[in-house]
C-alpha atoms as a PDB file:
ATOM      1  CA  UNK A   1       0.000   0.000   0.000  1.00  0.00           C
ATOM      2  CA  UNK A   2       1.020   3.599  -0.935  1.00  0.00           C
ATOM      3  CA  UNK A   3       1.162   5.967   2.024  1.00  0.00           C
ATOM      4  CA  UNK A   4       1.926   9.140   0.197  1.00  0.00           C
ATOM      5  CA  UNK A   5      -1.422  10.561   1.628  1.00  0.00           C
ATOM      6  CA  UNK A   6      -0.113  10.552   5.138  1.00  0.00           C
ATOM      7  CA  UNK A   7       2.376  13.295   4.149  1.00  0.00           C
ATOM      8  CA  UNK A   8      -0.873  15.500   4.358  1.00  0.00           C
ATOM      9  CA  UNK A   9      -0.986  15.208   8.377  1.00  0.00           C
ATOM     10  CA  UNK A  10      -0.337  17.865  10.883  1.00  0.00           C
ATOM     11  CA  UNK A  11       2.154  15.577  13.040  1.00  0.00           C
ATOM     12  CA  UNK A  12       3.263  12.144  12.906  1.00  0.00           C
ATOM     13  CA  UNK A  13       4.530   9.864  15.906  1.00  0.00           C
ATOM     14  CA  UNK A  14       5.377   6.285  16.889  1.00  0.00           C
ATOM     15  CA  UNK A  15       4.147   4.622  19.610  1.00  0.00           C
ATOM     16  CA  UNK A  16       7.060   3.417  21.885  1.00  0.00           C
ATOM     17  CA  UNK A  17       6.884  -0.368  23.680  1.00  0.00           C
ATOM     18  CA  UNK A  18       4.715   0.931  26.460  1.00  0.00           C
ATOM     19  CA  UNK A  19       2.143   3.012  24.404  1.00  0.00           C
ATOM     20  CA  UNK A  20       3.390   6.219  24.955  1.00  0.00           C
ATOM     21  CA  UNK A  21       3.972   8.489  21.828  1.00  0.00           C
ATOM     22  CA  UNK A  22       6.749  10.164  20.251  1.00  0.00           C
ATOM     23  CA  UNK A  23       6.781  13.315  17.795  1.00  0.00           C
ATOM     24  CA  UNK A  24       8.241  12.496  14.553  1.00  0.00           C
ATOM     25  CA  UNK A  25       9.496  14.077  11.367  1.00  0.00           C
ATOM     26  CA  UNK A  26       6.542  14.179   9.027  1.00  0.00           C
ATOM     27  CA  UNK A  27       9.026  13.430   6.304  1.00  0.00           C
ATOM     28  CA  UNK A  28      10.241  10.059   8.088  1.00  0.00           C
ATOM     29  CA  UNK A  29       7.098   8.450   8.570  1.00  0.00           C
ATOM     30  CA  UNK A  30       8.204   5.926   5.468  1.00  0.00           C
ATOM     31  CA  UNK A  31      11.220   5.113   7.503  1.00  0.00           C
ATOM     32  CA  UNK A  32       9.196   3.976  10.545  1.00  0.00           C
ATOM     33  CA  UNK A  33       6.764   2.432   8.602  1.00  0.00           C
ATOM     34  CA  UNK A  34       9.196   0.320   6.945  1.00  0.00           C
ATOM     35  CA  UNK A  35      11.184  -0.724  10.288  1.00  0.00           C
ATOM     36  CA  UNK A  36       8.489  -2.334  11.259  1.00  0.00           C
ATOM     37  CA  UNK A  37       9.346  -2.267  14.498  1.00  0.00           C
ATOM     38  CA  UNK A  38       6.480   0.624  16.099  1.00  0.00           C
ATOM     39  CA  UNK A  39       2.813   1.645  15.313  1.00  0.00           C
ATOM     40  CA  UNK A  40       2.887   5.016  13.168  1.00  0.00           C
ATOM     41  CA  UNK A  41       0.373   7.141  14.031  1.00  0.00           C
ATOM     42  CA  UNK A  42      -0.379  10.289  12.144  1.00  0.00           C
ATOM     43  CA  UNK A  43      -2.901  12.895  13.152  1.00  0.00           C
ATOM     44  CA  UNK A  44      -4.346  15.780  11.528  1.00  0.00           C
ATOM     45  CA  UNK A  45      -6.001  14.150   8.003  1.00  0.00           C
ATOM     46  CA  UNK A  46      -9.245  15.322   8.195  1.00  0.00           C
ATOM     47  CA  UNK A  47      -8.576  18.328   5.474  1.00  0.00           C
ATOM     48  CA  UNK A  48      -7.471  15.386   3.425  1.00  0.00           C
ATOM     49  CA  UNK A  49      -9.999  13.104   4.093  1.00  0.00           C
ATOM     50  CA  UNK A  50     -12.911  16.018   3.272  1.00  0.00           C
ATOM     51  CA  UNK A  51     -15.571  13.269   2.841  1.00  0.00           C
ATOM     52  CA  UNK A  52     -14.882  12.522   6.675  1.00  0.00           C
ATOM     53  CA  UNK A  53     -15.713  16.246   8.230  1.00  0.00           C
ATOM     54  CA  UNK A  54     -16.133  18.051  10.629  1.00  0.00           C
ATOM     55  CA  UNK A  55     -14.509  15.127  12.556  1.00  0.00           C
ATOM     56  CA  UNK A  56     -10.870  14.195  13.184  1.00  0.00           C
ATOM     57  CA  UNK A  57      -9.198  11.692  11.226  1.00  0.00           C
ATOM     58  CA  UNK A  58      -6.129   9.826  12.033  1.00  0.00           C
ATOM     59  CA  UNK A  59      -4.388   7.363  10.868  1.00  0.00           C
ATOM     60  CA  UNK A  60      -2.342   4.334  12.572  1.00  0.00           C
ATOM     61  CA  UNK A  61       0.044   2.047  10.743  1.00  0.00           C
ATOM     62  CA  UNK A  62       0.721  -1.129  12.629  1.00  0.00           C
ATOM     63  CA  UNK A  63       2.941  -3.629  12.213  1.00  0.00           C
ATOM     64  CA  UNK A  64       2.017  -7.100  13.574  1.00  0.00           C
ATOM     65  CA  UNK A  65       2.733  -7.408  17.256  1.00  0.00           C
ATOM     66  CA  UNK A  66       3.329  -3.555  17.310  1.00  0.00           C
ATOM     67  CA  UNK A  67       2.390  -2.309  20.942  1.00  0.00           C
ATOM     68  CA  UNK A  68      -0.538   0.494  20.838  1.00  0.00           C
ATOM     69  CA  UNK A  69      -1.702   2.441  23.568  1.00  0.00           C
ATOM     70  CA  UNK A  70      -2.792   0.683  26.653  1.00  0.00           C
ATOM     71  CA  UNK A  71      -6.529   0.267  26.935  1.00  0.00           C
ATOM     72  CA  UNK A  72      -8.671   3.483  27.400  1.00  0.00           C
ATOM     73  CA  UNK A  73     -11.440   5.261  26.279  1.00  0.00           C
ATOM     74  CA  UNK A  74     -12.328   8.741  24.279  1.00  0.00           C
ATOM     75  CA  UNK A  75     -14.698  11.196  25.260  1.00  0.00           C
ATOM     76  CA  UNK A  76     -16.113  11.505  21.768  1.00  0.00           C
ATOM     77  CA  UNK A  77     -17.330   8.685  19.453  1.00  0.00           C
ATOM     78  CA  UNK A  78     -14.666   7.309  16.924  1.00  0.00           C
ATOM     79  CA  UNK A  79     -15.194   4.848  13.874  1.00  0.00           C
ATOM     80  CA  UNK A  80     -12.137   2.594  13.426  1.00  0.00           C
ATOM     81  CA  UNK A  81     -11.727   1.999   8.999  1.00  0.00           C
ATOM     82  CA  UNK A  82      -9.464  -0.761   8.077  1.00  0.00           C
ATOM     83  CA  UNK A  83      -8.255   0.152   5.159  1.00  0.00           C
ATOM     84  CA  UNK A  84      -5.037  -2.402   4.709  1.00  0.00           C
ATOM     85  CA  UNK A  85      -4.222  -5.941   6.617  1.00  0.00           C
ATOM     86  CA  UNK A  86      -6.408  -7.060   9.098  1.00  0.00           C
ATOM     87  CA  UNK A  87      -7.042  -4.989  12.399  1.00  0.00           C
ATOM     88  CA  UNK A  88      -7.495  -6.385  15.744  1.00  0.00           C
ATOM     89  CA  UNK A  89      -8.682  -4.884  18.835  1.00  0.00           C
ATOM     90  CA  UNK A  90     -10.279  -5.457  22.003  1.00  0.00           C
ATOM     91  CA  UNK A  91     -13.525  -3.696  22.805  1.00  0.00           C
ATOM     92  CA  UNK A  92     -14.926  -4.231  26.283  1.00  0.00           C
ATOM     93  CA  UNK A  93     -13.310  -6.989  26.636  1.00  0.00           C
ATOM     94  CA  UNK A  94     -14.521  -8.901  23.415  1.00  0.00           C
ATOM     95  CA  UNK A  95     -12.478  -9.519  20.705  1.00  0.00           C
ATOM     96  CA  UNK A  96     -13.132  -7.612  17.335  1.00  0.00           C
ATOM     97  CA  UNK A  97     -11.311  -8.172  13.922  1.00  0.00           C
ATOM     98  CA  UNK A  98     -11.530  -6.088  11.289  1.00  0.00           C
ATOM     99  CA  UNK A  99     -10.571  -6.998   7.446  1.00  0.00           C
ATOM    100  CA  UNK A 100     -10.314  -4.458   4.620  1.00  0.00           C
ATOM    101  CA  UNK A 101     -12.837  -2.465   4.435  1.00  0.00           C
ATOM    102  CA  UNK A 102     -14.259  -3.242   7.372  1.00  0.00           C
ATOM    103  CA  UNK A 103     -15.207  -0.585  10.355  1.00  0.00           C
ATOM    104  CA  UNK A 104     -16.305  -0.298  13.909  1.00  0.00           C
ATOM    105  CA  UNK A 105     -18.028   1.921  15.840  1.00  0.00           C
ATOM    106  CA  UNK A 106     -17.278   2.771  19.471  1.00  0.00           C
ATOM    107  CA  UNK A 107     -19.332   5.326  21.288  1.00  0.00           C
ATOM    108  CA  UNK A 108     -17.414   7.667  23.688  1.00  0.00           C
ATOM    109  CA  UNK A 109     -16.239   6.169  27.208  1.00  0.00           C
ATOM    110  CA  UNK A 110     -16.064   2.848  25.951  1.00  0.00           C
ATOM    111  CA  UNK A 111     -12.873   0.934  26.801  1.00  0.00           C
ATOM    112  CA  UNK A 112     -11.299  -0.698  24.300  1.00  0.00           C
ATOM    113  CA  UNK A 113      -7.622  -1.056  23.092  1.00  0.00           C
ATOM    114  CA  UNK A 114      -5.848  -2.146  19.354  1.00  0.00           C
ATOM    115  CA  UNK A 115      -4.048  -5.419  19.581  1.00  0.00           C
ATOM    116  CA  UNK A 116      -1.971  -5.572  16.324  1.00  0.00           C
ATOM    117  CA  UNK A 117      -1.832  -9.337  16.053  1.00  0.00           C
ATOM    118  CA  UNK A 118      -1.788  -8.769  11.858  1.00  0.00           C
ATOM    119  CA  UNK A 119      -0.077  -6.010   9.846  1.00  0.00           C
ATOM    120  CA  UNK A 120      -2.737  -2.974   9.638  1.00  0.00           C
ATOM    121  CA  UNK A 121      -3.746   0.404   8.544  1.00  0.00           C
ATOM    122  CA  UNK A 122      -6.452   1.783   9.995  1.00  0.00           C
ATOM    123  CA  UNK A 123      -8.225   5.104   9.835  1.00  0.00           C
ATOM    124  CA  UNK A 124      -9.594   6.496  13.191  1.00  0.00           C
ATOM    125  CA  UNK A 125     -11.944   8.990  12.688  1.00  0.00           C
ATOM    126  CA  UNK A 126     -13.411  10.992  16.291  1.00  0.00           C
ATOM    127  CA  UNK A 127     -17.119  12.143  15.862  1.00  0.00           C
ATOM    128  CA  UNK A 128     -17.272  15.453  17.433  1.00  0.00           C
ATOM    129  CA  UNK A 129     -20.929  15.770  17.188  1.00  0.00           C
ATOM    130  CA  UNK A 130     -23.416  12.286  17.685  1.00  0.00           C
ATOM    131  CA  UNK A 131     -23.529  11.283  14.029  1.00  0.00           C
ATOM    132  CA  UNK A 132     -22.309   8.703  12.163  1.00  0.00           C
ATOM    133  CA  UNK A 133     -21.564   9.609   8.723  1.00  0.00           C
ATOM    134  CA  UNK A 134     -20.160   6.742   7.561  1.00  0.00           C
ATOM    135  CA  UNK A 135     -23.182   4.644   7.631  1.00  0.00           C
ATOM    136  CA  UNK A 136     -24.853   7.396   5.229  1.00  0.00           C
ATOM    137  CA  UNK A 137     -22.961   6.527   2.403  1.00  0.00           C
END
């Protein structure tokens, strides 16, 4: 897959062995990527993904067995888009996997945590208003 679009986000980061994050270089996200060593995470698509607003759109490269952030929730709802590899998560406590394609919602407060047990690319995209605009197209 061709990630030239992510070089349209605001900041990009990897997520370190115990799910913290860590600014990158916009221009190095290929080089992280390809390591395949940390989850890439890049924030800030949602003027490139127009179809998408008024939400937030991010976007997280994982490599299989990549640590993610530890399991939480988000105060606003988010849709999770697979959109390359197969995405696996855990979402109150029940298993989820997601093939190309594929989405899930999650309303805000929910816990739930990625688990990276494939090679994925997922869009997240954080409703900031109650509606779920995927589901109208």
């Amino acid at each position: 897959m061709r990630y030239d679009f992510l070089y349209n986000g605001t900041v990009a980061m990897i997520i370190d062995d115990i799910g913290r994050d860590h600014i990158i270089n916009l221009n190095m996200i290929n080089y992280y990527i390809a390591e395949e060593k940390h989850t890439v995470k890049v924030e800030g698509l949602e003027n490139y993904f127009t179809k998408y607003l008024p939400n937030t759109v991010h976007c997280y490269v994982s490599p299989k067995n990549a640590v993610s952030f530890p399991e939480h929730v988000d105060p606003i709802d988010v849709r999770i888009l697979c959109i390359d590899g197969t995405k696996t998560l855990k979402i109150m406590g029940k298993d989820v996997v997601l093939n190309i394609g594929e989405s899930v919602f999650i309303p805000a407060n929910t816990s739930h945590q990625a688990t990276n047990l494939y090679n994925s690319t997922i869009l997240s995209i954080g409703y900031e208003r109650t509606i779920d605009l995927l589901e109208n197209n």
